[in-house]
C-alpha atoms as a PDB file:
ATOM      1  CA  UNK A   1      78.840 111.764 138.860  1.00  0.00           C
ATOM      2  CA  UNK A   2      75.596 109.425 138.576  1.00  0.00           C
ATOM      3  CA  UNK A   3      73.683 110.956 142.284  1.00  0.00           C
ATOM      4  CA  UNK A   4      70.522 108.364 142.847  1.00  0.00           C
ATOM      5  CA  UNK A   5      67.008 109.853 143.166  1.00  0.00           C
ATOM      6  CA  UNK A   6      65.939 106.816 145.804  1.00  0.00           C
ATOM      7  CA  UNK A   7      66.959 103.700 147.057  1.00  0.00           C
ATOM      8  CA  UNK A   8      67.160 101.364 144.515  1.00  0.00           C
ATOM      9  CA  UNK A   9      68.638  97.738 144.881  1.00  0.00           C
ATOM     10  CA  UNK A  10      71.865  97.451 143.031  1.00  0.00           C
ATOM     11  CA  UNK A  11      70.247  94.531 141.553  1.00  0.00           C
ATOM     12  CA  UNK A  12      67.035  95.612 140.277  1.00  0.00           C
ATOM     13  CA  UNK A  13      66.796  93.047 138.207  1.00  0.00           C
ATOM     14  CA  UNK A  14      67.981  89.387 137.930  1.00  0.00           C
ATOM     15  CA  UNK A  15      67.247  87.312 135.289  1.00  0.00           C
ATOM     16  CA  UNK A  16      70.653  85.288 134.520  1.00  0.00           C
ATOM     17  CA  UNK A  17      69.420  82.535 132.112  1.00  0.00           C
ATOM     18  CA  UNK A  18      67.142  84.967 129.862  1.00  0.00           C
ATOM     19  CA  UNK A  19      70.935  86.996 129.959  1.00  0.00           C
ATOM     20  CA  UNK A  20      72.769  84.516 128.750  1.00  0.00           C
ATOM     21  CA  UNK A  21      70.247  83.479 125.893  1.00  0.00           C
ATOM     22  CA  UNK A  22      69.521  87.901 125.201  1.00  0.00           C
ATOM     23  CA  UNK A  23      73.793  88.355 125.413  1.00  0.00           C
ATOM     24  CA  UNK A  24      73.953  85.379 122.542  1.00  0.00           C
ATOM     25  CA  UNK A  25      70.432  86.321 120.050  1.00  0.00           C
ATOM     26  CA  UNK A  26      71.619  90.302 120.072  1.00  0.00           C
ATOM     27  CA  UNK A  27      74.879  89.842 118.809  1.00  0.00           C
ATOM     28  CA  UNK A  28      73.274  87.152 116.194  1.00  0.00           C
ATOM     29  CA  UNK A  29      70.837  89.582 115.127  1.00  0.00           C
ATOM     30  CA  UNK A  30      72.902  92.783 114.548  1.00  0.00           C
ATOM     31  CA  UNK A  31      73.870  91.377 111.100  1.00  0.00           C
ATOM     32  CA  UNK A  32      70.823  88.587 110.308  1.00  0.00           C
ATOM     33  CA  UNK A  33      68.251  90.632 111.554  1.00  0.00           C
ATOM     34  CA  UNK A  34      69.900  94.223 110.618  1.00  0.00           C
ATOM     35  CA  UNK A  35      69.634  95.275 114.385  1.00  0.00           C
ATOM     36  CA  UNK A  36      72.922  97.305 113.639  1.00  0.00           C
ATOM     37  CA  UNK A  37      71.882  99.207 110.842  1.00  0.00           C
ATOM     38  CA  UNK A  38      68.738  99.943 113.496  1.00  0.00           C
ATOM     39  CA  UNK A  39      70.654 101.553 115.676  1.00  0.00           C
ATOM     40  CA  UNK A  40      72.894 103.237 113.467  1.00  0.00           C
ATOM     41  CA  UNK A  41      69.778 105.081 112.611  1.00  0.00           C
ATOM     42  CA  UNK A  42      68.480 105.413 116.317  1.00  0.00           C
ATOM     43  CA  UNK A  43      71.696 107.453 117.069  1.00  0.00           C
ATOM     44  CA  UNK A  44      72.704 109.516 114.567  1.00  0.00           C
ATOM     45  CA  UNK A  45      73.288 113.316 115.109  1.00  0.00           C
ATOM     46  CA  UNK A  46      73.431 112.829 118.834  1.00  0.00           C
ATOM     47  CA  UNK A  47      75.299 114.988 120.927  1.00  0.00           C
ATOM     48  CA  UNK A  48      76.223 116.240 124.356  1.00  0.00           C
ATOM     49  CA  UNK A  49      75.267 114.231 127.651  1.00  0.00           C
ATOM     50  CA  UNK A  50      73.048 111.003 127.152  1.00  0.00           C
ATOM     51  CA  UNK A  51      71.273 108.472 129.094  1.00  0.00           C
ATOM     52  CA  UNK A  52      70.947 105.304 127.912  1.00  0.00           C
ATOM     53  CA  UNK A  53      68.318 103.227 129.892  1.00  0.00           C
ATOM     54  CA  UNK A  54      68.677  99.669 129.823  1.00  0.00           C
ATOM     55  CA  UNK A  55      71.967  99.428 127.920  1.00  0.00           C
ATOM     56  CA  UNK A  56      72.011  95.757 127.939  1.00  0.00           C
ATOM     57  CA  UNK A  57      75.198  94.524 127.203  1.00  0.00           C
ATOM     58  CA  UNK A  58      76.354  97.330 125.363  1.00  0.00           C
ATOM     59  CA  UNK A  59      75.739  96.965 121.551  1.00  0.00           C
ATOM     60  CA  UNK A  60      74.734 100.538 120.941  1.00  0.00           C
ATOM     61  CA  UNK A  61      78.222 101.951 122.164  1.00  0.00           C
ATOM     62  CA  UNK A  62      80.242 101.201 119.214  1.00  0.00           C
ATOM     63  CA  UNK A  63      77.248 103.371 117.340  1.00  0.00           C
ATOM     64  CA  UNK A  64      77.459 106.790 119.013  1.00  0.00           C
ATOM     65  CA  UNK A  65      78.765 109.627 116.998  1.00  0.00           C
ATOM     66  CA  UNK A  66      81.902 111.622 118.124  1.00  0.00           C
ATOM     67  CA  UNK A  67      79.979 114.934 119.004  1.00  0.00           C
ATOM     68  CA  UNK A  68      78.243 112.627 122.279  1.00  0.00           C
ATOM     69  CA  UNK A  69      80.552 114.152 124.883  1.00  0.00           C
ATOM     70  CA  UNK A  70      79.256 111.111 127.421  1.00  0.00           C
ATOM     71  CA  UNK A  71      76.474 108.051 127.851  1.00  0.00           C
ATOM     72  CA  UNK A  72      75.510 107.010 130.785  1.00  0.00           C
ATOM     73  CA  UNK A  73      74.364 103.559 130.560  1.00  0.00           C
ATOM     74  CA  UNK A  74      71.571 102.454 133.203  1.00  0.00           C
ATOM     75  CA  UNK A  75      71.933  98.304 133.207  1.00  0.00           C
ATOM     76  CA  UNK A  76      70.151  96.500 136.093  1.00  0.00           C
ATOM     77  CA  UNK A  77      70.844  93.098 134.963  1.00  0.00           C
ATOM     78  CA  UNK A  78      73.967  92.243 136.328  1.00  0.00           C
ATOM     79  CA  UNK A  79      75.327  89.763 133.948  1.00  0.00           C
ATOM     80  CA  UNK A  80      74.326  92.108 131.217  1.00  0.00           C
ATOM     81  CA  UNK A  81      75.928  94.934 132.994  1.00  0.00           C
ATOM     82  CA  UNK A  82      79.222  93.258 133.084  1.00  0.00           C
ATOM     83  CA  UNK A  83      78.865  93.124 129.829  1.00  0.00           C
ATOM     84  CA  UNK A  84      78.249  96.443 128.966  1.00  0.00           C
ATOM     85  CA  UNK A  85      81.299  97.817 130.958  1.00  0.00           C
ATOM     86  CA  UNK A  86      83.625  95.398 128.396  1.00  0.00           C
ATOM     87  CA  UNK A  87      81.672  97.058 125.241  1.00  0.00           C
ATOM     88  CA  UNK A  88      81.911 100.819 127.285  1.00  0.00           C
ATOM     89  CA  UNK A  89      86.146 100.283 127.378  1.00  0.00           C
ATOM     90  CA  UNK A  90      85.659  99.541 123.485  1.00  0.00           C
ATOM     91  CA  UNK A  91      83.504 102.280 122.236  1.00  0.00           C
ATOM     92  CA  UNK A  92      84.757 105.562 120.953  1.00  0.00           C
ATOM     93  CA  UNK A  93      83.014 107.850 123.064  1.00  0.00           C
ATOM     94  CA  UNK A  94      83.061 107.830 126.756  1.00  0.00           C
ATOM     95  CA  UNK A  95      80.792 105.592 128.895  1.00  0.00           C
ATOM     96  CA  UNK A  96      79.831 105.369 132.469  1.00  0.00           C
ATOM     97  CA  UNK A  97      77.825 101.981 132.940  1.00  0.00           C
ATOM     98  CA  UNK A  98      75.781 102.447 136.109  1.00  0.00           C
ATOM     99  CA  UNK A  99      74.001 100.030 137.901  1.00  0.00           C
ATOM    100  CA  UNK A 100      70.075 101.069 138.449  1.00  0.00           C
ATOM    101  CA  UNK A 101      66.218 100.834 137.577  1.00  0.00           C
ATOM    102  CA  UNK A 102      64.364 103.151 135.014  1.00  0.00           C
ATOM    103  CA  UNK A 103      61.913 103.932 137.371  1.00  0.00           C
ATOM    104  CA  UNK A 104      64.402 105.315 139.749  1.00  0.00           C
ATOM    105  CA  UNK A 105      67.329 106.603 137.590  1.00  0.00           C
ATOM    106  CA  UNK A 106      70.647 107.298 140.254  1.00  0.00           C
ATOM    107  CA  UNK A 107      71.249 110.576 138.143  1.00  0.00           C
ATOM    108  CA  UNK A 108      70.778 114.238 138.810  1.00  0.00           C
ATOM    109  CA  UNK A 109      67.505 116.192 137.510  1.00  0.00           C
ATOM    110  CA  UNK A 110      67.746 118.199 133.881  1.00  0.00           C
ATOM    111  CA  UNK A 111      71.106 116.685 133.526  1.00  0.00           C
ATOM    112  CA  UNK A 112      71.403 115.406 130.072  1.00  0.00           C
ATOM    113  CA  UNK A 113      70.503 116.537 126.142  1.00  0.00           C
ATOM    114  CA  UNK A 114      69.373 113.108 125.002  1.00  0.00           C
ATOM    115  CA  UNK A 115      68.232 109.924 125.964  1.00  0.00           C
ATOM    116  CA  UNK A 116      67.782 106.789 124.385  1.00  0.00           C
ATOM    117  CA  UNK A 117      65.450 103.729 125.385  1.00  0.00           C
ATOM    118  CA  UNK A 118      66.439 100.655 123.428  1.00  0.00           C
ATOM    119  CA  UNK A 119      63.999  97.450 123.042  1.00  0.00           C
ATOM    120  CA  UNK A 120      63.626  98.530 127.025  1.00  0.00           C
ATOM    121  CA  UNK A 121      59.744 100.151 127.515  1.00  0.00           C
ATOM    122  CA  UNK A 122      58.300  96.492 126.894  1.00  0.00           C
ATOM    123  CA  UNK A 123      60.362  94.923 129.966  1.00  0.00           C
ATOM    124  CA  UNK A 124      60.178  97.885 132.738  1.00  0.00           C
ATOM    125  CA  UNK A 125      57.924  96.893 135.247  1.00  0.00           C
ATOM    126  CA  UNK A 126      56.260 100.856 135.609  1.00  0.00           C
ATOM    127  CA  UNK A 127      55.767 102.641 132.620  1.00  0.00           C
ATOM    128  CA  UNK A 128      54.438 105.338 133.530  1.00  0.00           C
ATOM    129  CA  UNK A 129      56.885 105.721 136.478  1.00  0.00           C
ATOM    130  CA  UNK A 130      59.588 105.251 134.291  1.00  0.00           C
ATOM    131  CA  UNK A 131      59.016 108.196 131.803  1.00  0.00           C
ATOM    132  CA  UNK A 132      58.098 110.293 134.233  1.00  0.00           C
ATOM    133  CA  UNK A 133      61.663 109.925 135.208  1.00  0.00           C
ATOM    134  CA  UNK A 134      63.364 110.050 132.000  1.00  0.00           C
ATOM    135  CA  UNK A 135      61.327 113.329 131.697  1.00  0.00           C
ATOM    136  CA  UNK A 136      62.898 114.585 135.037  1.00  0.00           C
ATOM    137  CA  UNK A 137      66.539 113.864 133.867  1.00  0.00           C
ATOM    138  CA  UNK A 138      66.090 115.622 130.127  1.00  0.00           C
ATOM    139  CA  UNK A 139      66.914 118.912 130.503  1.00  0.00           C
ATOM    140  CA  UNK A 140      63.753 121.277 128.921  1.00  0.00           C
ATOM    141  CA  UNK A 141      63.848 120.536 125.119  1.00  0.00           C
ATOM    142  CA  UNK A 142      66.163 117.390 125.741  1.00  0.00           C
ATOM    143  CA  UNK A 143      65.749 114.807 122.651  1.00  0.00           C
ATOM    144  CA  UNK A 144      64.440 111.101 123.797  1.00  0.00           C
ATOM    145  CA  UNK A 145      65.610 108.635 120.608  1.00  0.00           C
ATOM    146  CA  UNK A 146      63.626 104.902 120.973  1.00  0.00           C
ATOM    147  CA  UNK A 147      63.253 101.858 119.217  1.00  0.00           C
ATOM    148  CA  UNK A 148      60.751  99.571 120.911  1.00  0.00           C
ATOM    149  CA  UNK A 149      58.515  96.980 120.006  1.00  0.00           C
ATOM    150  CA  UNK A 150      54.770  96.700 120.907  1.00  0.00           C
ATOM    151  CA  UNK A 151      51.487  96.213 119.464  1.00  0.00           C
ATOM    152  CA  UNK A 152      50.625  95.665 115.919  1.00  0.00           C
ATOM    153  CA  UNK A 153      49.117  93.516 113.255  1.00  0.00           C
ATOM    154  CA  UNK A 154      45.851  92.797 113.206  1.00  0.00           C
ATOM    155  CA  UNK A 155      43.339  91.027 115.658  1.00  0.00           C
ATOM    156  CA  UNK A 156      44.550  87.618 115.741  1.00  0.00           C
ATOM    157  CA  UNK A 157      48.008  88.888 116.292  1.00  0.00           C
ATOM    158  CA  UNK A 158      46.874  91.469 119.212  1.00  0.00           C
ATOM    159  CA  UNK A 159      44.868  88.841 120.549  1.00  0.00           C
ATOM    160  CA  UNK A 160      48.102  86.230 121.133  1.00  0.00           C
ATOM    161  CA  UNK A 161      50.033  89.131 122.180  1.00  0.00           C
ATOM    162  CA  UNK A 162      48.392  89.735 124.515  1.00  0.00           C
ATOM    163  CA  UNK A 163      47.367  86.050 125.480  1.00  0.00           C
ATOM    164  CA  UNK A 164      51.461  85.639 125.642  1.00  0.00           C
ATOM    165  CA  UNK A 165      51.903  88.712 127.799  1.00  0.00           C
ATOM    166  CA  UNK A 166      49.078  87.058 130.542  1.00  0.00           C
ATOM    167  CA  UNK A 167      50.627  83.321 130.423  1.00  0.00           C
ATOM    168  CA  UNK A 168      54.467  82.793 129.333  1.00  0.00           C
ATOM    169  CA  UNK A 169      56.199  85.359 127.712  1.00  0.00           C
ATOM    170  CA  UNK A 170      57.496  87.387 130.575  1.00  0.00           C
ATOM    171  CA  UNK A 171      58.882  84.882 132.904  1.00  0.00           C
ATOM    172  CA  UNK A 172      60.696  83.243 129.870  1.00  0.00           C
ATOM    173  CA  UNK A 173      61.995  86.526 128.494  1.00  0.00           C
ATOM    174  CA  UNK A 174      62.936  88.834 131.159  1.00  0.00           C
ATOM    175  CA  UNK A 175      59.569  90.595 131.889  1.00  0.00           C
ATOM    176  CA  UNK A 176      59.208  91.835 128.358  1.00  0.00           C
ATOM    177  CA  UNK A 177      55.858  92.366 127.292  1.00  0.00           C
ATOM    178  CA  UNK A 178      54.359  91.892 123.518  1.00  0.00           C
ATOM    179  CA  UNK A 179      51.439  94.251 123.845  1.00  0.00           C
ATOM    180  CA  UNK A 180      52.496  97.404 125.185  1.00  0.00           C
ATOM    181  CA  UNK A 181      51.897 101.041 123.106  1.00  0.00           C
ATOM    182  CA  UNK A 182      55.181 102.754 123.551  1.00  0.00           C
ATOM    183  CA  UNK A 183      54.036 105.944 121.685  1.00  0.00           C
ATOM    184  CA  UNK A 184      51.121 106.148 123.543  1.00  0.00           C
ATOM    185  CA  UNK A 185      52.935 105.593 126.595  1.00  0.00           C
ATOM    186  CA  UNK A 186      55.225 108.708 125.339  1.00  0.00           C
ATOM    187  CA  UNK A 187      52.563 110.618 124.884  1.00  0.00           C
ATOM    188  CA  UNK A 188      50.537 110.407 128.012  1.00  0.00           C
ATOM    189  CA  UNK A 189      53.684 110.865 129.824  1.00  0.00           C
ATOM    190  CA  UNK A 190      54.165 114.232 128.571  1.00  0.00           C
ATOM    191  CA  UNK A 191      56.552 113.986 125.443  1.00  0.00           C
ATOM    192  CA  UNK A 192      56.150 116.014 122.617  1.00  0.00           C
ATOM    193  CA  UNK A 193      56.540 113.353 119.607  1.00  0.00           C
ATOM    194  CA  UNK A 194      58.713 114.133 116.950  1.00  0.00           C
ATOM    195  CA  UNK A 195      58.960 111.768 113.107  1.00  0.00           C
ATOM    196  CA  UNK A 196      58.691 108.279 114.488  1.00  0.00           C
ATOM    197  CA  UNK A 197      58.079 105.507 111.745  1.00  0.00           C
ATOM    198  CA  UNK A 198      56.629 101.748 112.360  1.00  0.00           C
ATOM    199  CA  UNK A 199      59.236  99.164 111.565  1.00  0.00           C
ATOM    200  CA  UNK A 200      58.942  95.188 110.966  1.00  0.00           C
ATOM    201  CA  UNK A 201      61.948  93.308 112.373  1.00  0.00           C
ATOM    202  CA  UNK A 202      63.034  91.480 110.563  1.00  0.00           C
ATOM    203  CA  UNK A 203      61.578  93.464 107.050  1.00  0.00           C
ATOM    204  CA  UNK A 204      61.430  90.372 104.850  1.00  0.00           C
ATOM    205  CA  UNK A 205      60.039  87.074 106.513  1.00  0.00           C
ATOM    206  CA  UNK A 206      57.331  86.572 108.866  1.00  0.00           C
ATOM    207  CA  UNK A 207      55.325  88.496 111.047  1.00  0.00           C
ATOM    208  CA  UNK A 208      55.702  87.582 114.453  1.00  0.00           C
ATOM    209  CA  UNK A 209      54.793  88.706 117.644  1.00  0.00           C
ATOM    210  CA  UNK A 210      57.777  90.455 118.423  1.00  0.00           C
ATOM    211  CA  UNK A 211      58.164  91.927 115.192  1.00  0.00           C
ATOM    212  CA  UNK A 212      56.064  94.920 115.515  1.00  0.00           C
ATOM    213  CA  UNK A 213      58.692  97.733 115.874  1.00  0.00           C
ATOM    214  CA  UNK A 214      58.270 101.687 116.492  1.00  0.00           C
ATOM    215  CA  UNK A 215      61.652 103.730 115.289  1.00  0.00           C
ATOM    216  CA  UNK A 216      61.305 107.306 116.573  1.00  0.00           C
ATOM    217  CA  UNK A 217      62.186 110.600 118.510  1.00  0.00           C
ATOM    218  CA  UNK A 218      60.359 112.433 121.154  1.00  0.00           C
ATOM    219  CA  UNK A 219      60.992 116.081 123.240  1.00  0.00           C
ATOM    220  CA  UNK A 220      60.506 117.259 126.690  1.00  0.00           C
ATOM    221  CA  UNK A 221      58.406 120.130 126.103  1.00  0.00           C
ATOM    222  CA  UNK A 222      60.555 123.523 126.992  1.00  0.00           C
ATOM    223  CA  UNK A 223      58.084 124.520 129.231  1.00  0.00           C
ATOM    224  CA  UNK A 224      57.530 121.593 131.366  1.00  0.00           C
END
């Protein structure tokens, strides 16, 4: 059973009109963007225990292979989270969708093989904070699979990320940031990294801001 690590407001997030508009774009772009091929990639040869942290509403559940013996699915928004607990009774493995904030995950320490962050790092409002408890949940060698977006392209793109991130993009899109390193971020939190590869989403059309993707794995080290 999910056991909370501190007090966290079952709402941790609320954001109901960027929901609505994220619930409709997602499904759109599993086929036109190839988001589901993405995350056919970002799970395979999972297994055992996961925690998925910021599930949204769900569209990785139907993509987790038959040797995961359980997700957990972390979902603060709760119009989102509704949604997730309608994809959870669809999916083929079984899925607990919890109600909670990445930088206080209500689950017990070293309790899971694998997690997965999903499009999530950009939005959470403590990085750091929130690795360091993704660490604490891993048990010692547990897997962490993510696909996030962040920085790329060159300087005129960095330089209206980031221009976005300090003016408009984050109260009109959930708190998600455009210029955030979430390899770097990995890495200074104390994951080992394993292959990761940069991705463009989508691969054929323009560059955007959003389109500058990282598709990877990282470890908690066995010794820490």
């Amino acid at each position: 059973m999910p056991l909370r690590s501190g007090k966290v407001p079952r709402d941790a997030v609320h954001h109901p009109l960027f929901a609505r508009y994220y619930a409709r774009i997602s499904v759109a772009a599993e086929t036109r963007l190839g988001m589901g091929r993405v995350r056919g990639r970002l799970l395979d040869g999972l297994s055992g225990r996961v925690l998925e942290i910021g599930a949204g509403n769900g569209l990785n559940f139907a993509h987790y292979p038959g040797t995961v013996s359980e997700v957990v699915a972390i979902e603060p928004e709760r119009r989102l989270r509704r949604l997730a607990v309608e994809a959870a009774l669809r999916a083929e493995v079984p899925v607990d969708v919890v109600p909670g904030a990445a930088e206080a995950l209500p689950v017990k320490s070293e309790g899971f093989d694998a997690a997965v962050v999903s499009l999530v790092l950009c939005s959470v409002r403590d990085v750091p904070r929130a690795l360091g408890e993704l660490r604490r949940v891993l048990r010692p060698g547990g897997e962490v699979r993510f696909f996030e977006h962040g920085r790329g392209g060159g300087r005129i793109m960095t330089f209206s990320q980031r221009a976005l991130d300090r003016t408009v993009w984050p109260v009109l899109n959930g708190g998600c940031h455009l210029s955030r390193e979430p390899v770097r971020a990995l890495r200074d939190a104390g994951f080992e990294l394993g292959p990761y590869r940069r991705v463009l989403m989508p691969e054929q059309g323009p560059a955007l801001p959003t389109s500058y993707c990282v598709l990877g794995t990282a470890f908690r080290p066995l010794d820490g």
